[in-house]
Protein backbone atom coordinates (compact mmCIF):
# COMPACT_ATOMS: atom_id res chain seq x y z
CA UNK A 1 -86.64 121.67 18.25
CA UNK A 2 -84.53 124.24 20.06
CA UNK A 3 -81.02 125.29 21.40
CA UNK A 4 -81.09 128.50 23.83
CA UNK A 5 -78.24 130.48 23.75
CA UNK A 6 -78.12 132.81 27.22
CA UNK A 7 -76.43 135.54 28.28
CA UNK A 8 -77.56 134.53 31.82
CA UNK A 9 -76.04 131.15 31.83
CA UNK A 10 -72.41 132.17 31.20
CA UNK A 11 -71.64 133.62 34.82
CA UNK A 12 -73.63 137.32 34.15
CA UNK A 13 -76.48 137.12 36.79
CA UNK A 14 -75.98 139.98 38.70
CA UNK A 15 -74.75 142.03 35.70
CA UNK A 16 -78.29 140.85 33.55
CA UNK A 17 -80.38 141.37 36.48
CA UNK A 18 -78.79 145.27 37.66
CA UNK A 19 -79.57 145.83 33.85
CA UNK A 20 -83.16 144.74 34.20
CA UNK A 21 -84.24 147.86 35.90
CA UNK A 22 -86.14 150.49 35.07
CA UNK A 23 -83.28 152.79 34.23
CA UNK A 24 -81.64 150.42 31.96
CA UNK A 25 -81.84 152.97 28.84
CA UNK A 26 -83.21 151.49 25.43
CA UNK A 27 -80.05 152.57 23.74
CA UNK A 28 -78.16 149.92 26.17
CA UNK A 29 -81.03 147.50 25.53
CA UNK A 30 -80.31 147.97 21.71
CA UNK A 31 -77.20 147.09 22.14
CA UNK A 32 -77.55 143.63 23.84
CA UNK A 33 -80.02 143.10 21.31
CA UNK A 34 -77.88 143.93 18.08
CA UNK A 35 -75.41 141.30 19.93
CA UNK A 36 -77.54 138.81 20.80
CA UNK A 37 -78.82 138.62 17.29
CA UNK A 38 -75.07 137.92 16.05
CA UNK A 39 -75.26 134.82 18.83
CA UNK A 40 -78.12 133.38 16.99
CA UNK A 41 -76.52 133.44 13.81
CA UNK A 42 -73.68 131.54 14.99
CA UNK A 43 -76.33 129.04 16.46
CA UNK A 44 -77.69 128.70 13.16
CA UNK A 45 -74.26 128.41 11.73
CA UNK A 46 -73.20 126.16 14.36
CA UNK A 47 -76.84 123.54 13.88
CA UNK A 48 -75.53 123.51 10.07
CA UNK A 49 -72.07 122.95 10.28
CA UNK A 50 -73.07 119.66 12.59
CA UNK A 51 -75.32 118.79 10.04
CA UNK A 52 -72.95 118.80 7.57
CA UNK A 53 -69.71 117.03 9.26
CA UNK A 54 -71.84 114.33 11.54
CA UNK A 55 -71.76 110.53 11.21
CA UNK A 56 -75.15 110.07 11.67
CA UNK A 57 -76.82 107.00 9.97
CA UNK A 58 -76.91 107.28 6.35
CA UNK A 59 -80.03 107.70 4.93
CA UNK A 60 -81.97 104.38 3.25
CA UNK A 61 -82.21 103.48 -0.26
CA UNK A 62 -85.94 105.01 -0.75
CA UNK A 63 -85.21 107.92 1.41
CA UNK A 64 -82.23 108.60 -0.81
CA UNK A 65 -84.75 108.38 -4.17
CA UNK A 66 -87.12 111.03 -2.44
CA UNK A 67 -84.73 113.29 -0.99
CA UNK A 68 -81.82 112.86 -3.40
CA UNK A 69 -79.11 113.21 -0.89
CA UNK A 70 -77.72 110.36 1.30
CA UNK A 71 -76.66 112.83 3.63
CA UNK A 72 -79.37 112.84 6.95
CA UNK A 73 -81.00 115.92 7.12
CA UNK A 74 -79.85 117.46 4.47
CA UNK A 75 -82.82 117.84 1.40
CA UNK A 76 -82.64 119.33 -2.34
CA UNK A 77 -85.67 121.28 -1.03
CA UNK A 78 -86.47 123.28 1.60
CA UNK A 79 -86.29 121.06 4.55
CA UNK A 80 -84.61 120.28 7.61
CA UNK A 81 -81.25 121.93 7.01
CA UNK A 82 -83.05 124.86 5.43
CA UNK A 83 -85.46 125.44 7.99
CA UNK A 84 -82.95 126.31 10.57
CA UNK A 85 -83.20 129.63 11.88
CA UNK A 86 -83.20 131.53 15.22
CA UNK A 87 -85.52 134.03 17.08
CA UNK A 88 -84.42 136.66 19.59
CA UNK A 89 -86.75 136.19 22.52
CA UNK A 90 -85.02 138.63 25.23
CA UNK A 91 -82.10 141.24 24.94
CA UNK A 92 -79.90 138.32 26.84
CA UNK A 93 -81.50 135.19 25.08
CA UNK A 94 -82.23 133.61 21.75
CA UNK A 95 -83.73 130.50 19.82
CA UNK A 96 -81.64 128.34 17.52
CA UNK A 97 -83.68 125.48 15.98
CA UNK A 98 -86.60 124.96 14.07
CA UNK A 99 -89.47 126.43 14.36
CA UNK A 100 -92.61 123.86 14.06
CA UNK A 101 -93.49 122.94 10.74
CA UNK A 102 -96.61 121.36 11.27
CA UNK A 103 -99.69 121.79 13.11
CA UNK A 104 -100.25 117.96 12.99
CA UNK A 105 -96.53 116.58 13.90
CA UNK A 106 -93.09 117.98 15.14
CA UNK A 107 -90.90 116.42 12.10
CA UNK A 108 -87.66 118.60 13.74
CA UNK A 109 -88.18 116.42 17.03
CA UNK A 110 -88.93 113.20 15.58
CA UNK A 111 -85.34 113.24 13.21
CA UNK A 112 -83.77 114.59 16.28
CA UNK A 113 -84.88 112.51 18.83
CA UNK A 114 -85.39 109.05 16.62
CA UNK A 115 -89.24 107.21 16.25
CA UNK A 116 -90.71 104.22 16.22
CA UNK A 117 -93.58 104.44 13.44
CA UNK A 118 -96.29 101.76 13.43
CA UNK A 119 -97.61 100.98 10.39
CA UNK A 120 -101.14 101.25 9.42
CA UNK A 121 -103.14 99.43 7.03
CA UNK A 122 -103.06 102.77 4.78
CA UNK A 123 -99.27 102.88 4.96
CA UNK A 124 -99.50 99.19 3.75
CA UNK A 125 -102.06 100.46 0.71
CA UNK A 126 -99.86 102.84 -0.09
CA UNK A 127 -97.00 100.65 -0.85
CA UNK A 128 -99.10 98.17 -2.39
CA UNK A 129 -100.46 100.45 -4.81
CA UNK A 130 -96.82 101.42 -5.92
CA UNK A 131 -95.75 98.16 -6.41
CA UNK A 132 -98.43 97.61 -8.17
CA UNK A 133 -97.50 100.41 -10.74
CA UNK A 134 -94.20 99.31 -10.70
CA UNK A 135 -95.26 96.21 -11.66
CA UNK A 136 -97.08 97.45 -14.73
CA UNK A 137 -100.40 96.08 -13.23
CA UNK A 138 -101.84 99.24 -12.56
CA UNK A 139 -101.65 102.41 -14.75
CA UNK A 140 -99.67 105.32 -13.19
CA UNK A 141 -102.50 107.51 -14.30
CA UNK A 142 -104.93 106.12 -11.42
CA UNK A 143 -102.38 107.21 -9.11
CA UNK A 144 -103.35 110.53 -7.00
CA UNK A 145 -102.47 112.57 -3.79
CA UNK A 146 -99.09 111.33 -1.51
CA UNK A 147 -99.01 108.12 -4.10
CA UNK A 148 -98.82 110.32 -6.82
CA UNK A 149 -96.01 112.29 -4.96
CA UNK A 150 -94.03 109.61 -3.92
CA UNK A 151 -94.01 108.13 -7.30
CA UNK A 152 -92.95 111.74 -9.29
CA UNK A 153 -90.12 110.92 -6.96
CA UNK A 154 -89.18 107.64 -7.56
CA UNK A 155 -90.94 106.30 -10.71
CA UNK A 156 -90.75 102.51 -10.16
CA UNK A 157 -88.86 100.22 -8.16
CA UNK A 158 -91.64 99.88 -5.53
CA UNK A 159 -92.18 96.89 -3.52
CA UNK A 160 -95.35 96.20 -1.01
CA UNK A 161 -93.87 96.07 3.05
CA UNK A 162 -93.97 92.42 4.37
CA UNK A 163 -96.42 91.40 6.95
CA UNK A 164 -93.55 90.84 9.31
CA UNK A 165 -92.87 95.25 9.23
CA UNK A 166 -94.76 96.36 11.58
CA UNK A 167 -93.21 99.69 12.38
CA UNK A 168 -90.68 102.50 10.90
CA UNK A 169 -87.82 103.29 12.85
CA UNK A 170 -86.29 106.61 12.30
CA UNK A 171 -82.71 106.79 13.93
CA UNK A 172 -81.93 109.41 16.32
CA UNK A 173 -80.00 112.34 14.61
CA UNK A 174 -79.28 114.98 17.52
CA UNK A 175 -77.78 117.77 15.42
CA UNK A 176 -78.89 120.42 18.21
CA UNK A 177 -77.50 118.87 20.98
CA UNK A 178 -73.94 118.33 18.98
CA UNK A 179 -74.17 121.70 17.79
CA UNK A 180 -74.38 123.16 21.27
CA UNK A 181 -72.44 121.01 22.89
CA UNK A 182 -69.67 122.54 20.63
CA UNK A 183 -67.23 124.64 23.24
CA UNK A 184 -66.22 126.80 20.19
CA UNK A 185 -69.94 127.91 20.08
CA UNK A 186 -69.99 128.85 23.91
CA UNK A 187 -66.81 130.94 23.49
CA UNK A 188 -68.10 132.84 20.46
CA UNK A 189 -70.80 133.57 22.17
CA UNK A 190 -69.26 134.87 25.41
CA UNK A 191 -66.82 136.87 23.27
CA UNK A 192 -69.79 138.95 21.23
CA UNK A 193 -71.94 139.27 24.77
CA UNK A 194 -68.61 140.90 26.64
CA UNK A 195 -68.25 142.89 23.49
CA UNK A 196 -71.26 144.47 24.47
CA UNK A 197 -70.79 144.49 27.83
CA UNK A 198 -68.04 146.83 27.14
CA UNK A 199 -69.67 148.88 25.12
CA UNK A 200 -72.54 149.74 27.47
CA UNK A 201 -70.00 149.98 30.47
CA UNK A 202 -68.38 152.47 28.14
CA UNK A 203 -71.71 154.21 27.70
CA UNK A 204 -72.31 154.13 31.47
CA UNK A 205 -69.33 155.82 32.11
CA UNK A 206 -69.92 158.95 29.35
CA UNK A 207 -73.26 159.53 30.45
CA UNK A 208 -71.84 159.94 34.15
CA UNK A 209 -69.37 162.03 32.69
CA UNK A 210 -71.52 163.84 31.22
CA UNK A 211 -73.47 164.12 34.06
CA UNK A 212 -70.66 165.73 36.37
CA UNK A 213 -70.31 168.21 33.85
């Protein structure tokens, strides 16, 4: 689930592409780089700090037990909010987001974006099996694997899922797209890239000084 931050998007084309050439030193390179990291770590910042201050939909009941925070996103563990981070992929661009955290699933695009589980006869085992624990007919010691997990979590209180449920719906939470569409983020960002614009302008013109001389 990413959020590109670009030096190229905020009205430096020409500037990015006279920069590209050959003669663009690796000491001016360094320097985009250095600055571009600091963008990224506002992005990060940024995909937090929405997080933390949205009004998303509060988390259910049993997703409170697991988690132990009502607040979307946010985990006890290392999960969502922790796994934020951000990847320079260019002197003049970066990745904010989350990297993929599963070979099977994208769980980043699925809280973002919202999902419409169906459920399977071995999500309705599962929950049987639970219930039936919680209802003292079966001993928690016969429990094993994700049922043993998900009762470690939340030891009793189960209930089976009626035959009406026949999906999961996972509201949409879009804390990249809030995060970037954040003006303050956009400004910070053009403020550290003409930083270094200056810098290497300022380099530029020593070297040719040096040069006359």
């Amino acid at each position: 689930m990413p959020g590109v931050v670009s030096f190229k998007k905020i009205g430096w084309k020409a500037f990015a592409k006279a920069l590209s050439y050959a003669n663009f030193s690796q000491k001016a390179r360094t320097v985009f780089e250095n600055a571009t990291e600091k963008v990224g770590l506002y992005g990060v910042k940024y995909v937090r700090q929405a997080i933390q201050e949205s009004n998303f939909i509060p988390n259910e009941p049993l997703t409170l037990a697991l988690k132990g925070s009502s607040k979307p996103l946010v985990d006890t563990g290392h999960g969502i909010f922790q796994a934020i981070t951000h990847q320079v992929v260019g002197p003049f661009t970066v990745f904010v987001g989350i990297l993929r955290m599963s070979e099977d699933y994208n769980i980043a695009t699925t809280l973002h974006d919202g999902a419409v589980i169906p459920v399977t006869d071995k999500m309705r085992g599962l929950f049987y099996i639970l219930w039936l624990v919680s209802q003292g007919t079966v001993d928690e010691s016969e429990l094993e694997g994700r049922a043993r997990e998900l009762w470690d979590a939340m030891p009793g209180g189960w209930k089976p899922l009626k035959q009406d449920t026949l999906a999961i719906y996972i509201p949409a939470r879009p804390f990249i797209k809030q995060a970037f569409g954040k003006t303050e983020l956009h400004e910070k960002a053009k403020q550290i890239w003409q930083t270094a614009v200056n810098e290497v302008l300022a380099m530029i013109a020593s070297e040719g000084k040096g040069n006359e001389d």
